[in-house]
Protein backbone atom coordinates (compact mmCIF):
# COMPACT_ATOMS: atom_id res chain seq x y z
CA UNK A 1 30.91 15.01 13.80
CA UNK A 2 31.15 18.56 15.03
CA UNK A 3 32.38 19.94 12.01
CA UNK A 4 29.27 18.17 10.49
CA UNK A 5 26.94 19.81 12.76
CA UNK A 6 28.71 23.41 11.74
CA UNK A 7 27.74 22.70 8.29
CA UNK A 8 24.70 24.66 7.88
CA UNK A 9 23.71 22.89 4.26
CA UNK A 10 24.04 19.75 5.82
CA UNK A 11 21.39 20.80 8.65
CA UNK A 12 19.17 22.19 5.76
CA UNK A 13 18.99 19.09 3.52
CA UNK A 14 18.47 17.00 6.48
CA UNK A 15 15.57 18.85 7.86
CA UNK A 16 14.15 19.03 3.80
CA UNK A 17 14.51 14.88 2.97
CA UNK A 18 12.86 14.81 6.63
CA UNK A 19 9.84 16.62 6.10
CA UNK A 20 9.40 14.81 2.72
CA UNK A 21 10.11 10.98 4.10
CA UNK A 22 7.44 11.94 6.76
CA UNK A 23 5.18 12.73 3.74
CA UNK A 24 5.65 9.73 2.15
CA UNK A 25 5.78 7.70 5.49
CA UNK A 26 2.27 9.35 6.39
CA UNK A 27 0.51 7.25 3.67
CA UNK A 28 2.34 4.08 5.03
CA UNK A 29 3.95 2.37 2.26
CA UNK A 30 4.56 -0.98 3.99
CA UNK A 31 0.96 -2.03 5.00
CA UNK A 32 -2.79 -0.26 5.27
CA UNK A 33 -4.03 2.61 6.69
CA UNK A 34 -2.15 5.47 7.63
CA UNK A 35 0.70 6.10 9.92
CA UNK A 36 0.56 9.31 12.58
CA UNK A 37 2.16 12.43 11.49
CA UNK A 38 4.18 12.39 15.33
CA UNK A 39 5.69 8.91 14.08
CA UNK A 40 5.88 9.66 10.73
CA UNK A 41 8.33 12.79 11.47
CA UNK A 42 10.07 11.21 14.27
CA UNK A 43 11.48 7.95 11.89
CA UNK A 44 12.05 10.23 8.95
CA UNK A 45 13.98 12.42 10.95
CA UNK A 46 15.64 9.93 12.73
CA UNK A 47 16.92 7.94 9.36
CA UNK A 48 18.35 10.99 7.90
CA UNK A 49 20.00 12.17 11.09
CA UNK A 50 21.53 8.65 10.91
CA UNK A 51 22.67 9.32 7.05
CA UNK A 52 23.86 12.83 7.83
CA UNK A 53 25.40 13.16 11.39
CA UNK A 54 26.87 9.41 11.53
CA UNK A 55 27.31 7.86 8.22
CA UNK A 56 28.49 11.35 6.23
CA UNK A 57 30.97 12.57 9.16
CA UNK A 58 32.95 9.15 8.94
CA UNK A 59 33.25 9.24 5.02
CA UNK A 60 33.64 12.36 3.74
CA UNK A 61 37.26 12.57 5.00
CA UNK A 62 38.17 10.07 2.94
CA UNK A 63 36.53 11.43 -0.12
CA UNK A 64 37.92 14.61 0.44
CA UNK A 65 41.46 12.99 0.08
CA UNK A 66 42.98 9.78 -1.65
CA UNK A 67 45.90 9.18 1.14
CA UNK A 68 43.43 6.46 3.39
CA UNK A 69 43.18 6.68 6.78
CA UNK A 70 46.37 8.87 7.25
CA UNK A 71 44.87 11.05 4.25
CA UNK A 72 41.30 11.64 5.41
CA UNK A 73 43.08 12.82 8.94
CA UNK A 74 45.36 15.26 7.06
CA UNK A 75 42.16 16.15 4.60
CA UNK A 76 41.43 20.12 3.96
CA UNK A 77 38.89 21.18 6.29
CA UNK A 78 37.28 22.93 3.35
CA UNK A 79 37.71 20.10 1.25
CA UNK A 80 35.98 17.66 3.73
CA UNK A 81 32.92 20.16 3.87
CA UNK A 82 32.27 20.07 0.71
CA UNK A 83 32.74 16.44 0.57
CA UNK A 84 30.11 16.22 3.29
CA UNK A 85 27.45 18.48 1.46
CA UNK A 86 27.97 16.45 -1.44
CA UNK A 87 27.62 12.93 0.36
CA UNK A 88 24.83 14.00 2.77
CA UNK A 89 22.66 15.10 -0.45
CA UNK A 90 23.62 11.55 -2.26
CA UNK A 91 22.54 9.53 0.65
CA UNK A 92 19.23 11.33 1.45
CA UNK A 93 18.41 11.53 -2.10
CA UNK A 94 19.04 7.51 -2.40
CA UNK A 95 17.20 7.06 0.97
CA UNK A 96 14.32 9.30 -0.64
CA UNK A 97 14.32 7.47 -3.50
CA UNK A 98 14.01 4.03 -2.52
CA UNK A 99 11.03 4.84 0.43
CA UNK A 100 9.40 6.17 -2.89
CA UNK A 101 10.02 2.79 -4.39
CA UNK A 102 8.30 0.86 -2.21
CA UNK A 103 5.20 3.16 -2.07
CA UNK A 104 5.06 2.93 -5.45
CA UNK A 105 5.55 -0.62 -5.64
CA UNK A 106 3.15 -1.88 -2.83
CA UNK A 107 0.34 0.25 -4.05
CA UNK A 108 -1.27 -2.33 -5.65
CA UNK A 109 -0.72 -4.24 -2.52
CA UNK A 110 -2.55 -1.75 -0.51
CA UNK A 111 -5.61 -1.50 -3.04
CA UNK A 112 -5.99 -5.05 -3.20
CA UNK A 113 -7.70 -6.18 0.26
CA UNK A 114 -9.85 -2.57 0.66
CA UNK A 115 -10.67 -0.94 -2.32
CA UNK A 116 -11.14 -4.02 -4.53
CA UNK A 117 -14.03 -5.05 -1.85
CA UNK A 118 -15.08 -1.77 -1.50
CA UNK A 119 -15.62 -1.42 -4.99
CA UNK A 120 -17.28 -4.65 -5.41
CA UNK A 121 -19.52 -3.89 -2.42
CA UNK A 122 -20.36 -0.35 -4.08
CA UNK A 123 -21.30 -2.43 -7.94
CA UNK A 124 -23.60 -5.15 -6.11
CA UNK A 125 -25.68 -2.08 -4.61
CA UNK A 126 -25.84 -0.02 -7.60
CA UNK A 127 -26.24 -3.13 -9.87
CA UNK A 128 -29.71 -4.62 -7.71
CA UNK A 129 -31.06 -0.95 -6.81
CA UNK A 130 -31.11 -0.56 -10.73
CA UNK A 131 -32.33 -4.21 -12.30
CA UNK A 132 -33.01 -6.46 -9.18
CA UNK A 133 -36.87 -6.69 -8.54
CA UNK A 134 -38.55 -5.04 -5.17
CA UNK A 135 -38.34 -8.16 -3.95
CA UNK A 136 -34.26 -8.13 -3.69
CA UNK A 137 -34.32 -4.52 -3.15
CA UNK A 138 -35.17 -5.48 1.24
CA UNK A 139 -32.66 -7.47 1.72
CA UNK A 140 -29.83 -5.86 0.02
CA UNK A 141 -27.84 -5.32 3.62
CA UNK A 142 -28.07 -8.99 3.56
CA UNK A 143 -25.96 -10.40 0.62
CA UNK A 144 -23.18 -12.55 0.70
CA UNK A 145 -20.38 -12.20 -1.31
CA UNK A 146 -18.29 -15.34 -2.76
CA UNK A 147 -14.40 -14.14 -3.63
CA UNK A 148 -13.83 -16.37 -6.38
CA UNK A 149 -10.62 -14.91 -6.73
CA UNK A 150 -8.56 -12.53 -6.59
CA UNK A 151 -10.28 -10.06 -9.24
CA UNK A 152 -13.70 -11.83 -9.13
CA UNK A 153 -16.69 -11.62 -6.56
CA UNK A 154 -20.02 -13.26 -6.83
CA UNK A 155 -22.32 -11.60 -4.36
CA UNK A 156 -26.36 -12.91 -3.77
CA UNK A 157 -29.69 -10.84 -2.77
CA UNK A 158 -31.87 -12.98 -0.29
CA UNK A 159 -35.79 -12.84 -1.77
CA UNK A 160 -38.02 -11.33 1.17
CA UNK A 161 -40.71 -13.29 -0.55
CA UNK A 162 -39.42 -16.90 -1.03
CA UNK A 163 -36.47 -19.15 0.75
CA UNK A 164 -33.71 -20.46 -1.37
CA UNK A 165 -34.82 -17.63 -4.58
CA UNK A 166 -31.72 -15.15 -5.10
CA UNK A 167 -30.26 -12.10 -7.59
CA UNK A 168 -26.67 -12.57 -8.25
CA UNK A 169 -23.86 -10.08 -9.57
CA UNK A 170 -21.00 -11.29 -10.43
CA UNK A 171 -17.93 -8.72 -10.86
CA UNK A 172 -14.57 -9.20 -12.57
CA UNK A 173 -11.65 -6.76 -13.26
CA UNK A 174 -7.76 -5.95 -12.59
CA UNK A 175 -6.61 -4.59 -9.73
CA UNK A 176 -9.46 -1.93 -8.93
CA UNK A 177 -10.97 -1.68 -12.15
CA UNK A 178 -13.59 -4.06 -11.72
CA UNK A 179 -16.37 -4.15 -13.27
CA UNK A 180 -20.19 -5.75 -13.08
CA UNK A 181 -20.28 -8.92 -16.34
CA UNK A 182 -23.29 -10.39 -14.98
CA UNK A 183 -26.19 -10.42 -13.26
CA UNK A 184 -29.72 -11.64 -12.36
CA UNK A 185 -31.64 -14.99 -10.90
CA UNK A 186 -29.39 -17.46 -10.00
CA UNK A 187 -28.81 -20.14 -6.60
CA UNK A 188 -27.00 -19.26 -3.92
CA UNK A 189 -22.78 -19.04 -3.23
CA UNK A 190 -23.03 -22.12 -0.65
CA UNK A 191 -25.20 -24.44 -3.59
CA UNK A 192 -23.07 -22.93 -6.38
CA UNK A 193 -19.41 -24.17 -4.44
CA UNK A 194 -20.93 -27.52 -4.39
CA UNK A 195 -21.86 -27.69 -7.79
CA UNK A 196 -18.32 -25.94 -9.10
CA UNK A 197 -16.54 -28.47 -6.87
CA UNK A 198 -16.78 -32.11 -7.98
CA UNK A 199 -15.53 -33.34 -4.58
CA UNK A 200 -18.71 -32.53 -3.09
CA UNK A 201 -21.23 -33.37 -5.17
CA UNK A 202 -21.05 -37.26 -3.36
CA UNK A 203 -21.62 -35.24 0.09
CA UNK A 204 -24.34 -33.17 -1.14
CA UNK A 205 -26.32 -36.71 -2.84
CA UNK A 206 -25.65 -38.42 0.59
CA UNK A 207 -27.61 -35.66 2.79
């Protein structure tokens, strides 16, 4: 290992991948929100230390000579630096690589839960302030939104003039591309699940 830490491009690369992994890191790839820049340096820096100062000083011996253990004792010092450069590099680069994986791939993750509501929430407000009457326009803190699914919300406008008398939106995309596909008078979420949902409809002649 202390020929490793002698090896000045080793100490460069590390301290490059670092910086970049606690880029990447910062925007939290496995979950929401955002992860501090203290933390975000300190496991960056710690993984490549790992891949540079423990994993590279143990191998590149052996790479730097084809006799086994007896070889990579006997290796050219030279020979087992550049080894190291070479190996360091590979192993931060594939380390780089796959944390850029997994940001990539849980982006959609990471949109689904907040912007998709977001975005919905934004539509409903736009959608009433432009077509709902005044009589929506009140209560539009007040609406309750019904998550259908996934990529579908139904959201409701209380009247401020008469009980049980809504506006409706209903929005529907992929991902966060959604999109408003129709709106105007309609009855509530609570009475619409009943009617949608055979089950209940016994319960709801019974009351």
């Amino acid at each position: 290992m202390r020929r490793t830490l002698a090896n000045r491009p080793v100490a460069a690369m590390a301290a490059l991948f670092s910086v970049v992994g606690a880029l990447i890191l910062r925007g939290n790839p496995f979950g929401e929100g955002t992860i501090p820049w203290p933390g975000a340096a300190l496991v960056s820096l710690a993984g490549n230390l790992v891949l540079a100062y423990v994993l590279t000083p143990w191998a590149a011996p052996y790479l730097a000579s084809s006799g086994g253990r007896e070889g990579a004792r006997a290796a050219a010092p030279r020979a087992v630096a550049v080894a190291e450069r070479l190996l360091a590099a590979g192993l931060m680069l594939m380390g780089l690589v796959t944390l850029l994986a997994v940001d990539l791939a849980s982006r959609d993750l990471i949109v689904s839960p907040t912007q998709r509501t977001e975005r919905n929430a934004q539509l409903v407000r736009d959608t009433v302030r432009r077509h709902a009457p005044d009589e929506f326009q009140l209560l539009l803190t007040a609406a309750d939104t019904w998550k259908l699914s996934e990529n579908a919300y139904r959201s409701c406008v209380p009247s401020s003039r008469a009980k049980r008398k809504y506006w409706c939106v209903l929005v529907r995309g992929d991902g966060s591309s959604l999109r408003v596909t129709r709106y105007g008078p309609g009855i509530s979420n609570a009475e619409q699940f009943l009617r949608w949902h055979p089950d209940y409809r016994g319960k709801r002649r019974a009351d």
